[in-house]
Protein backbone atom coordinates (compact mmCIF):
# COMPACT_ATOMS: atom_id res chain seq x y z
CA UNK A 1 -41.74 -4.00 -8.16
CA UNK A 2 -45.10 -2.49 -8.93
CA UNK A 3 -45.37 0.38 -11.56
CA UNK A 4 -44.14 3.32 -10.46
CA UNK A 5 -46.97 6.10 -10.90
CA UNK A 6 -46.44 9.03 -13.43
CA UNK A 7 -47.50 11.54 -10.89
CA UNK A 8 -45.31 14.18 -9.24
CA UNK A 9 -44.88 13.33 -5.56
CA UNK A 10 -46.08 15.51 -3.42
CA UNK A 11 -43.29 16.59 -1.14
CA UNK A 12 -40.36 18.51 -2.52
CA UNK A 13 -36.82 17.99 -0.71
CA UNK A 14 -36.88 21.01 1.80
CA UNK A 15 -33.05 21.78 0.06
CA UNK A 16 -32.89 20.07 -3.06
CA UNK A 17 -28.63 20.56 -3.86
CA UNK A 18 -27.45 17.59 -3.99
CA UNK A 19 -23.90 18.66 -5.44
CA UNK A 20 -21.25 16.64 -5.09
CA UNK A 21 -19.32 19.82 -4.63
CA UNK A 22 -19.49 21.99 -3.48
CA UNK A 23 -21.62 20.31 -1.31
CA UNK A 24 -24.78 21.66 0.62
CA UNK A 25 -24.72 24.24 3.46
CA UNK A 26 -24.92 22.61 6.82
CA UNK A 27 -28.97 22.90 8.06
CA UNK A 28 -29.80 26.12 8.86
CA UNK A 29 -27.44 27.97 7.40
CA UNK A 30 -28.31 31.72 6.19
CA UNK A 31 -26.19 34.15 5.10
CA UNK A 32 -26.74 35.96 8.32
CA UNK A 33 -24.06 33.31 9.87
CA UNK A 34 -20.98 35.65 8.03
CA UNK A 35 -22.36 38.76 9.55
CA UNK A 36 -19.27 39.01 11.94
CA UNK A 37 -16.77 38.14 8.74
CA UNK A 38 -13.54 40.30 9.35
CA UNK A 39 -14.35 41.99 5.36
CA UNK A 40 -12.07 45.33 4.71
CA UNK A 41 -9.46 44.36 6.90
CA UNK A 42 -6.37 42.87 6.22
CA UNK A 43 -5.68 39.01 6.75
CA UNK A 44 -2.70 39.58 8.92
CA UNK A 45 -4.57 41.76 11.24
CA UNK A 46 -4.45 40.51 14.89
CA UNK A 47 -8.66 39.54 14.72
CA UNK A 48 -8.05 38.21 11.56
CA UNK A 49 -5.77 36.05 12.00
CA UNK A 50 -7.18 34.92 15.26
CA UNK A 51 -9.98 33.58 13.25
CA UNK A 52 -7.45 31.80 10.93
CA UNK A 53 -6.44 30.23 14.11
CA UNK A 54 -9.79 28.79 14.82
CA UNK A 55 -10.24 27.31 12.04
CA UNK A 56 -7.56 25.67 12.20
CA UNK A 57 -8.08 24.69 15.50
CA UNK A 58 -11.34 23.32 15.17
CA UNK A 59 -10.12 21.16 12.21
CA UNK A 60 -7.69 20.02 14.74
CA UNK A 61 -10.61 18.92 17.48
CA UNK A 62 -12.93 17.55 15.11
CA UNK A 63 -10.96 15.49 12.77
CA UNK A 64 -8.87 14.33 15.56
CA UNK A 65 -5.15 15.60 14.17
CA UNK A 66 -2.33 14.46 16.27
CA UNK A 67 -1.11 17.33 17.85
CA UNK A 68 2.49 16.78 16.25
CA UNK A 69 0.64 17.09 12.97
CA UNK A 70 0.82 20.66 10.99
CA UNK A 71 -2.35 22.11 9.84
CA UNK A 72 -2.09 25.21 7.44
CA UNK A 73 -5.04 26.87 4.79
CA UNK A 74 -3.38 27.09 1.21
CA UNK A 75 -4.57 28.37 -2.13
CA UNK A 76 -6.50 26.37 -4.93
CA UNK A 77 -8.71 24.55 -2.70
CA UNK A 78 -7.87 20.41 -2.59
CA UNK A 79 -6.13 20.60 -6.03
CA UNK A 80 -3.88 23.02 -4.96
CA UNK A 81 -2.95 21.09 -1.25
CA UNK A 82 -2.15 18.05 -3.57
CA UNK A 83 0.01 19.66 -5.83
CA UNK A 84 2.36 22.03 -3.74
CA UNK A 85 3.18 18.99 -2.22
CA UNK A 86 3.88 16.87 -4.93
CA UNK A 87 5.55 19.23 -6.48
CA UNK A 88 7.93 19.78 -2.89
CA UNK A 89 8.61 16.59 -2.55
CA UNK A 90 8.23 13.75 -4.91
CA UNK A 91 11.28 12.40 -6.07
CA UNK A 92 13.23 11.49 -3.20
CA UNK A 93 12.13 7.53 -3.94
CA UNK A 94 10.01 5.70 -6.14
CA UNK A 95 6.08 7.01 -6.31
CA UNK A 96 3.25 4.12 -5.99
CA UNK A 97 0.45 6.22 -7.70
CA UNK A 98 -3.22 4.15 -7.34
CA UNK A 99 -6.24 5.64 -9.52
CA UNK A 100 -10.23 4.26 -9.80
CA UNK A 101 -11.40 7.23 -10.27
CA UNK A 102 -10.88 10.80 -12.37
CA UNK A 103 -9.02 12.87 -9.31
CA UNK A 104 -6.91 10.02 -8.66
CA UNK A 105 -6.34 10.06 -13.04
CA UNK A 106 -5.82 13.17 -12.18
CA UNK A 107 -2.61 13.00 -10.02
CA UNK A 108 -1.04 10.67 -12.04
CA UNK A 109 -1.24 12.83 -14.78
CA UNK A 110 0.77 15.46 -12.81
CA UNK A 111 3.44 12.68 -11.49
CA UNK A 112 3.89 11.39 -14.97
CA UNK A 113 3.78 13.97 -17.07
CA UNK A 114 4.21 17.34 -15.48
CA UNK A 115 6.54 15.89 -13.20
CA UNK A 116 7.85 13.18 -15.37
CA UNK A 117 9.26 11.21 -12.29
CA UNK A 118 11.12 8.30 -13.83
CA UNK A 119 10.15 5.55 -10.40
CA UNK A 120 6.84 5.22 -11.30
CA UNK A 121 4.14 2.90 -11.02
CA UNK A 122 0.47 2.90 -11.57
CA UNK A 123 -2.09 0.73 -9.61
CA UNK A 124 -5.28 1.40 -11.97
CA UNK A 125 -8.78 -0.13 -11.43
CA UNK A 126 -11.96 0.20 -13.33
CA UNK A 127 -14.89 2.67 -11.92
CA UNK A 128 -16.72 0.88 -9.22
CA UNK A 129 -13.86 -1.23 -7.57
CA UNK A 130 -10.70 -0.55 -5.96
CA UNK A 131 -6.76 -1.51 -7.12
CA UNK A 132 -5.29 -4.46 -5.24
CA UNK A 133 -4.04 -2.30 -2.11
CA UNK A 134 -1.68 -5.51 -1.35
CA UNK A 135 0.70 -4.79 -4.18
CA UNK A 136 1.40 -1.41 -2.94
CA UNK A 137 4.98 -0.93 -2.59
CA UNK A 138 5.41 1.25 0.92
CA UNK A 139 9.20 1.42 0.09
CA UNK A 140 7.69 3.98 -2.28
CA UNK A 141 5.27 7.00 -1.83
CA UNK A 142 2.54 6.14 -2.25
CA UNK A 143 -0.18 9.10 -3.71
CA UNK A 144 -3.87 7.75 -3.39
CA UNK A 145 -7.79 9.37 -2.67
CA UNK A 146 -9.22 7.64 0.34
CA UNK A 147 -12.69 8.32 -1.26
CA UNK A 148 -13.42 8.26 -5.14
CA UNK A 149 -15.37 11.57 -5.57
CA UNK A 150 -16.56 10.38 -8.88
CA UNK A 151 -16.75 6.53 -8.24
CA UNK A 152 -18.67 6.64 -5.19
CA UNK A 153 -15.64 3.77 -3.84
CA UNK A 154 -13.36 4.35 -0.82
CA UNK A 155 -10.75 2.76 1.16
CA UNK A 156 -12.87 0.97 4.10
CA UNK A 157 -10.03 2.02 6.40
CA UNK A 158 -5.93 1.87 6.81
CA UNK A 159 -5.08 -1.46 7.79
CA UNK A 160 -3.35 -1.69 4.72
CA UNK A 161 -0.74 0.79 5.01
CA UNK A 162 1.97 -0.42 7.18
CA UNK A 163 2.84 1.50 10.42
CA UNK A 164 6.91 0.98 9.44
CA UNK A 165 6.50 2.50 5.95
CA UNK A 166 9.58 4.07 4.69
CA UNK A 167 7.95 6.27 1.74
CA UNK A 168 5.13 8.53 2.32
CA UNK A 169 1.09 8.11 2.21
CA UNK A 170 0.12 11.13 0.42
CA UNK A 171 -3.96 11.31 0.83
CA UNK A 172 -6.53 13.12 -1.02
CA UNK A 173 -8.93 13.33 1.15
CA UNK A 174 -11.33 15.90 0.05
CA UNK A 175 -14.44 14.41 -0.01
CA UNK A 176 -13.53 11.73 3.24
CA UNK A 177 -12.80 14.52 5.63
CA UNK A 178 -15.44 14.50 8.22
CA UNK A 179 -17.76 11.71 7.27
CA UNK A 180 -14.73 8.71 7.46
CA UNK A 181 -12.53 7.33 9.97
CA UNK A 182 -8.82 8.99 8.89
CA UNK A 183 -6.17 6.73 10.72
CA UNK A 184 -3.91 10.08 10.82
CA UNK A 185 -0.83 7.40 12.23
CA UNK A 186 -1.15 6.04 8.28
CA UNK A 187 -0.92 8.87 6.67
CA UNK A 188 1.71 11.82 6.66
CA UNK A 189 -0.13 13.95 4.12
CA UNK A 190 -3.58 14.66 4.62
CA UNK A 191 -5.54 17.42 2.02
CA UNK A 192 -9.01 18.57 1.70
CA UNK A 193 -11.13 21.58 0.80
CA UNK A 194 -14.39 22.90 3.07
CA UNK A 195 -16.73 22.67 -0.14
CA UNK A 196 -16.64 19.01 0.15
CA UNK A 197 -18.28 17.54 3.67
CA UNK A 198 -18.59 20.48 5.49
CA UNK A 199 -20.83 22.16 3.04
CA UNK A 200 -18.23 25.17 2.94
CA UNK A 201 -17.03 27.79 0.17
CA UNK A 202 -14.11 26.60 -2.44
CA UNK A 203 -11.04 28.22 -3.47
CA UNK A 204 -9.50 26.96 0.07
CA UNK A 205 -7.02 24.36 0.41
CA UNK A 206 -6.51 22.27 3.79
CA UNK A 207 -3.19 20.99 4.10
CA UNK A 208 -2.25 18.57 6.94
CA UNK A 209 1.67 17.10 7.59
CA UNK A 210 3.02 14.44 9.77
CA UNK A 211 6.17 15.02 11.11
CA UNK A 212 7.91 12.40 9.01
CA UNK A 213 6.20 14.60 5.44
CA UNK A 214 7.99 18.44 7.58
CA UNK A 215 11.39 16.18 7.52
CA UNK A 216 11.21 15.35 3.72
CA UNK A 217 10.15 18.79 2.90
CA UNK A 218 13.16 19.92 4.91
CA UNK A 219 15.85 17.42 3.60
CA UNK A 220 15.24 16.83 0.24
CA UNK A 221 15.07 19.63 -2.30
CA UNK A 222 13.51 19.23 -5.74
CA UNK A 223 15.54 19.67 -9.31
CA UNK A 224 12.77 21.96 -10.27
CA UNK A 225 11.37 25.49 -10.14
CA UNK A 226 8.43 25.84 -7.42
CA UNK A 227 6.04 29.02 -7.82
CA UNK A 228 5.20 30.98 -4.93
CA UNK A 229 2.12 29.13 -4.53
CA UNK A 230 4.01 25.96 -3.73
CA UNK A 231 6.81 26.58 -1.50
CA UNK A 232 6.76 25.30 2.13
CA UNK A 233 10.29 25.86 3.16
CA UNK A 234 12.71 28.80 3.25
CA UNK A 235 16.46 28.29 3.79
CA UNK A 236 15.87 24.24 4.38
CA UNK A 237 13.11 25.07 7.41
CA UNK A 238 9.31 24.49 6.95
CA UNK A 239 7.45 27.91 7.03
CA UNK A 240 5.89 27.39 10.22
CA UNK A 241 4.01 30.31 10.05
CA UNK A 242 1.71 28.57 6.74
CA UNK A 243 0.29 26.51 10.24
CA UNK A 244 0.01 28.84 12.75
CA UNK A 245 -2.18 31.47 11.22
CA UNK A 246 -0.16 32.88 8.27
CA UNK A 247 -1.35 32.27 4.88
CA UNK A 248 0.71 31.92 1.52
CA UNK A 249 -0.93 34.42 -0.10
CA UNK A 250 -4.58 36.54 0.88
CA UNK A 251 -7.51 34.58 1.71
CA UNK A 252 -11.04 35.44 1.97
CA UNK A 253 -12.41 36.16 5.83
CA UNK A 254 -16.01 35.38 4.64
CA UNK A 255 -14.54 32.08 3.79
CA UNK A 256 -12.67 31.69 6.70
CA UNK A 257 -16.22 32.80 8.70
CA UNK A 258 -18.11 30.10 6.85
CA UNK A 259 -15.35 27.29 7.44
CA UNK A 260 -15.75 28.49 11.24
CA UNK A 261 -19.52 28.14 11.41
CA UNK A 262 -19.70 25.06 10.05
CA UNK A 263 -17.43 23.18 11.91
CA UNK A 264 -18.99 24.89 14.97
CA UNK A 265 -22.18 23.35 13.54
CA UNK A 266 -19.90 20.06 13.53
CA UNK A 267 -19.28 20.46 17.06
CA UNK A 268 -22.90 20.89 17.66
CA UNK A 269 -23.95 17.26 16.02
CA UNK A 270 -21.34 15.76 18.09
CA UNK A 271 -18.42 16.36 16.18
CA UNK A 272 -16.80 14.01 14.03
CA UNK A 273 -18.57 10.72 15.81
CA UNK A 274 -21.76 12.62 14.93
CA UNK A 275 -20.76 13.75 10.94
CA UNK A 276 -20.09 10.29 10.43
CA UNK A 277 -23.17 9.12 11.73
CA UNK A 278 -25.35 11.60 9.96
CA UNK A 279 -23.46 10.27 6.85
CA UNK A 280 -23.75 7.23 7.36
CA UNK A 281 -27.52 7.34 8.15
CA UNK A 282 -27.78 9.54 4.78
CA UNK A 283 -26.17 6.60 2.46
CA UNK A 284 -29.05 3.92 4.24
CA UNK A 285 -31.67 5.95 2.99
CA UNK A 286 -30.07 5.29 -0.13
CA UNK A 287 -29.25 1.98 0.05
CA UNK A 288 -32.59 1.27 1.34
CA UNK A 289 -34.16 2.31 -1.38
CA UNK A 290 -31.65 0.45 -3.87
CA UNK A 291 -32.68 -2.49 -2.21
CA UNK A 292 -36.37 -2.19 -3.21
CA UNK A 293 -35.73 -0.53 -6.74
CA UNK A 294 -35.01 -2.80 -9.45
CA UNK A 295 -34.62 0.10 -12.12
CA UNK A 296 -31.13 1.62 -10.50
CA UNK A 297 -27.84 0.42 -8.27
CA UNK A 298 -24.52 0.95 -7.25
CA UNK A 299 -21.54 1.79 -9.06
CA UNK A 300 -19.95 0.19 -6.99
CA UNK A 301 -20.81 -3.60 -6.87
CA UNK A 302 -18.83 -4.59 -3.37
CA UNK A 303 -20.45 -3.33 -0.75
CA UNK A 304 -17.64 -2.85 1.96
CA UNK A 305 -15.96 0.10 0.12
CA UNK A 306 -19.05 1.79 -1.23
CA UNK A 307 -18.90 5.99 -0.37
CA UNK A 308 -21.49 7.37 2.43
CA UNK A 309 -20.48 10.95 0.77
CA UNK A 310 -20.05 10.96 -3.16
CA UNK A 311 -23.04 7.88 -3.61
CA UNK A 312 -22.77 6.70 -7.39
CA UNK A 313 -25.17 5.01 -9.41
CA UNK A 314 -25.73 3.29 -12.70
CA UNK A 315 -29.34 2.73 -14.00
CA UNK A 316 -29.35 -1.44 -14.93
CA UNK A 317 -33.15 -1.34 -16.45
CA UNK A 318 -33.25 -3.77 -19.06
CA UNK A 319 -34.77 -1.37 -21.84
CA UNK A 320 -32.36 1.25 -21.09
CA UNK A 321 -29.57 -1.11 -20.91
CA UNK A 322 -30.34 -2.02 -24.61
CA UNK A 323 -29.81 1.53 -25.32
CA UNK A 324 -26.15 2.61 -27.21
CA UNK A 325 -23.67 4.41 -25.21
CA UNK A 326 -25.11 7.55 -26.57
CA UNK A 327 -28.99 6.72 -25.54
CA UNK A 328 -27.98 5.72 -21.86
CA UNK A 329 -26.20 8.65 -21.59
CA UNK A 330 -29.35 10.88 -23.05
CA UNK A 331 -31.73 8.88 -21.16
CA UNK A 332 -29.22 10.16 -17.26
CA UNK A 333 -29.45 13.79 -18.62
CA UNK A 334 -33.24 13.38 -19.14
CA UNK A 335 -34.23 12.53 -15.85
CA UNK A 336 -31.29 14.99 -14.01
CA UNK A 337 -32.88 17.59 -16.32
CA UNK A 338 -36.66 16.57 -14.64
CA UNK A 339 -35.77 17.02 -11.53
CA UNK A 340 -33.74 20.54 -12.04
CA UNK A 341 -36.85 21.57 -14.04
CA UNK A 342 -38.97 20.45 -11.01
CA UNK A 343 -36.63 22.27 -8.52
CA UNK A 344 -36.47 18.29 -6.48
CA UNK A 345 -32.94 18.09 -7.27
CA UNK A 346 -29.63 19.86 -8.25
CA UNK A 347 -26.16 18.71 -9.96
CA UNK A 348 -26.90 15.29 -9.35
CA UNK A 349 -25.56 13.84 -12.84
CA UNK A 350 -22.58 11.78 -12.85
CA UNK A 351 -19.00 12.91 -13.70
CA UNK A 352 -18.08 13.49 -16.34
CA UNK A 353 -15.60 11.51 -17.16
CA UNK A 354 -17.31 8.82 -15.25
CA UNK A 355 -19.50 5.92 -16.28
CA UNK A 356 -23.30 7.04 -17.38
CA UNK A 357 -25.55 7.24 -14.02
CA UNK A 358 -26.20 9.28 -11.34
CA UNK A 359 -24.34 10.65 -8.67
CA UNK A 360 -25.92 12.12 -4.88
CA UNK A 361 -23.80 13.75 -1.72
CA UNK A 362 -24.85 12.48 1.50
CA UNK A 363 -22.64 13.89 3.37
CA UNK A 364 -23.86 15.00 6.60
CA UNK A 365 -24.85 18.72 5.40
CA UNK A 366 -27.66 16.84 3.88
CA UNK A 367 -30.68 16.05 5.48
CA UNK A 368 -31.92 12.33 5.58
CA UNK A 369 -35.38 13.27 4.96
CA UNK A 370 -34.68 15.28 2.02
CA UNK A 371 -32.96 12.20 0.52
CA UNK A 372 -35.68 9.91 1.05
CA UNK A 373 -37.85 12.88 -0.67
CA UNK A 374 -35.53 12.31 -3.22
CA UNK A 375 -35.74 8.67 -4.30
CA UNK A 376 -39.78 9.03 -4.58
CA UNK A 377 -38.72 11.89 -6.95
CA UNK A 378 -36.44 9.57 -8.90
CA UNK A 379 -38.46 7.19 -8.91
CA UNK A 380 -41.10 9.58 -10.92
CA UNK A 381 -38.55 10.92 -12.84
CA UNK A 382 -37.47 7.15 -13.77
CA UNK A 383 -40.92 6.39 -14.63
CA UNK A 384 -41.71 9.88 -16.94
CA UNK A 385 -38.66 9.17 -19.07
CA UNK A 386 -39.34 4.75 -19.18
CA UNK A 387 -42.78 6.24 -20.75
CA UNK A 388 -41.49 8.49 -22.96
CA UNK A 389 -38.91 5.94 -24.16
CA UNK A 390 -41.57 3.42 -24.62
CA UNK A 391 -43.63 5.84 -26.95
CA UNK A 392 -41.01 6.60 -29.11
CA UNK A 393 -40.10 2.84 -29.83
């Protein structure tokens, strides 16, 4: 590849957030699209709760929920969907737990030792690749994130989780929902927040149940104290109300008004069909310009199961490669720092508890044209801190 010039491109991304949550607001969006937010009244008014309803209505249409499947709003955005049911339910059997990334760490952590289930086994891989989904053991339940937030590596799909399971598929799907095909018949627990793909507000859980996830809730009850925040059932019967319009506890109508907008927005693109495809046009700008760049590439080295949301890269240039840890690391920051400075490009550093790189959401809030504005920024960026290195050697 030829040298990269040291000269700022011209063209700025149009919105340069590039968070990997939350994520960007869905094109367009102004503040003027909460201006009919139900603020000052109560959530269990009659108008209020109507627009709980359509939101959870909407996530019904778009993401294609069975209608037998339960859809409620919780508290504590993704984290907290995850763990109220965890906490209701695991026990009953063994627990497969798989982890390749920091969320999924993250649940094992709770299953092990908040928790401290005894039946436990962990299916671990390093960043970048995936566990070996055939030792799962579906006589178990099985806890898993279809898409590695901080990995950049999904699932490709569910033709690995048999249809006459006896445990349950507990998914974290927060950064999946909307932009990848969820086979709802695999999975009995579904969670997400709106911060992630649609560009929406956190704080907000999204829990979704399969009828076989209501009966465990309703026939198996826990050795352990459950705060408020957790419980789904009252005298052995699922709340129903938590997923008809009810909430646990208050949430916030300009939430709830943003949530709406942007999955009317959805609608507009040609709902989930379209998300995905703007998503999946998003990660081959990317990929395009991996390709032709010989300075960065995936984090994830097998292609099939490589993110068109969280995108996560490591930079493989020989001189920086000969860097320490500590100097790689630096060298990231540097040119993330650039680009804030420049106002190109926002959040964009890696996790951190993931390998040194970078990490971009191309979910389908974001623009394609404002990502391929982005990779002749990072390219300049690249090439400002390459110089810099060289002139300090």
């Amino acid at each position: 590849m030829a040298d990269m010039p040291l000269t700022a491109p011209a063209v700025k991304p149009a919105n340069p957030n590039f968070s990997s949550g939350p994520c960007a607001k869905r094109p367009g969006w102004t503040t003027d699209a909460l201006k009919s937010a139900l603020v000052g009244r109560s959530h269990r008014a009659k108008p209020a709760k109507a627009r709980i309803e359509k939101a959870i209505a909407l996530t019904r249409e778009l993401l294609e929920v069975p209608a037998d499947y339960r859809i409620g709003i919780v508290p504590a955005s993704d984290t907290g969907a995850v763990e109220m049911f965890l906490w209701s339910a695991l026990g009953a059997r063994g627990v497969d737990m798989l982890a390749w990334e920091s969320f999924g760490e993250g649940w094992v952590t709770d299953v092990q030792k908040q928790l401290k289930l005894d039946n436990v086994r962990v299916l671990k891989a390093d960043y970048g690749y995936l566990p070996d989904l055939k030792q799962v053991n579906f006589d178990n339940d099985v806890v898993f994130t279809w898409n590695g937030t901080t990995s950049g590596v999904r699932v490709p799909n569910a033709d690995w989780i048999p249809a006459d399971r006896k445990g349950l598929t507990i998914c974290d799907a927060t950064s999946a929902a909307f932009a990848q095909n969820l086979d709802f018949k695999k999975l009995d627990v579904v969670t997400f927040s709106w911060q992630k793909a649609l560009g929406g507000e956190a704080a907000h859980g999204v829990l979704i149940l399969s009828p076989r996830a209501v009966e465990r809730l309703e026939t198996y009850k826990p050795d352990r104290p459950l705060p408020k925040l957790f419980r789904l059932t009252k005298g052995g019967k699922l709340m129903e109300d938590i997923f008809e319009g009810a909430t646990i506890n208050t949430v916030s109508m300009l939430c709830i008004e943003d949530a709406v907008d942007a999955m009317e927005w959805g609608r507009s693109v040609g709902g989930l069909k379209g998300m995905q495809a703007r998503a999946d046009a998003n990660f081959k700008v990317l990929a395009d310009w991996v390709a032709k760049t010989d300075w960065i590439d995936f984090l994830a080295q097998i292609p099939e199961p490589r993110s068109n949301t969280s995108v996560c890269f490591t930079i493989v240039d020989p001189a920086v490669k000969l860097l320490d840890a500590d100097g790689q690391a630096a060298f990231a920051k540097a040119i993330v720092s650039r680009l804030d400075k420049a106002g190109a490009a926002y959040d964009i550093g890696g996790y951190r508890d993931a390998p040194t790189g970078l990490r971009i959401w191309a979910g389908s809030t974001v623009e394609a044209a404002n990502l391929k504005a982005l990779t002749e920024w990072l390219d300049w960026a690249f090439a400002t801190e390459k110089a810099a290195l060289k002139a300090t050697a």
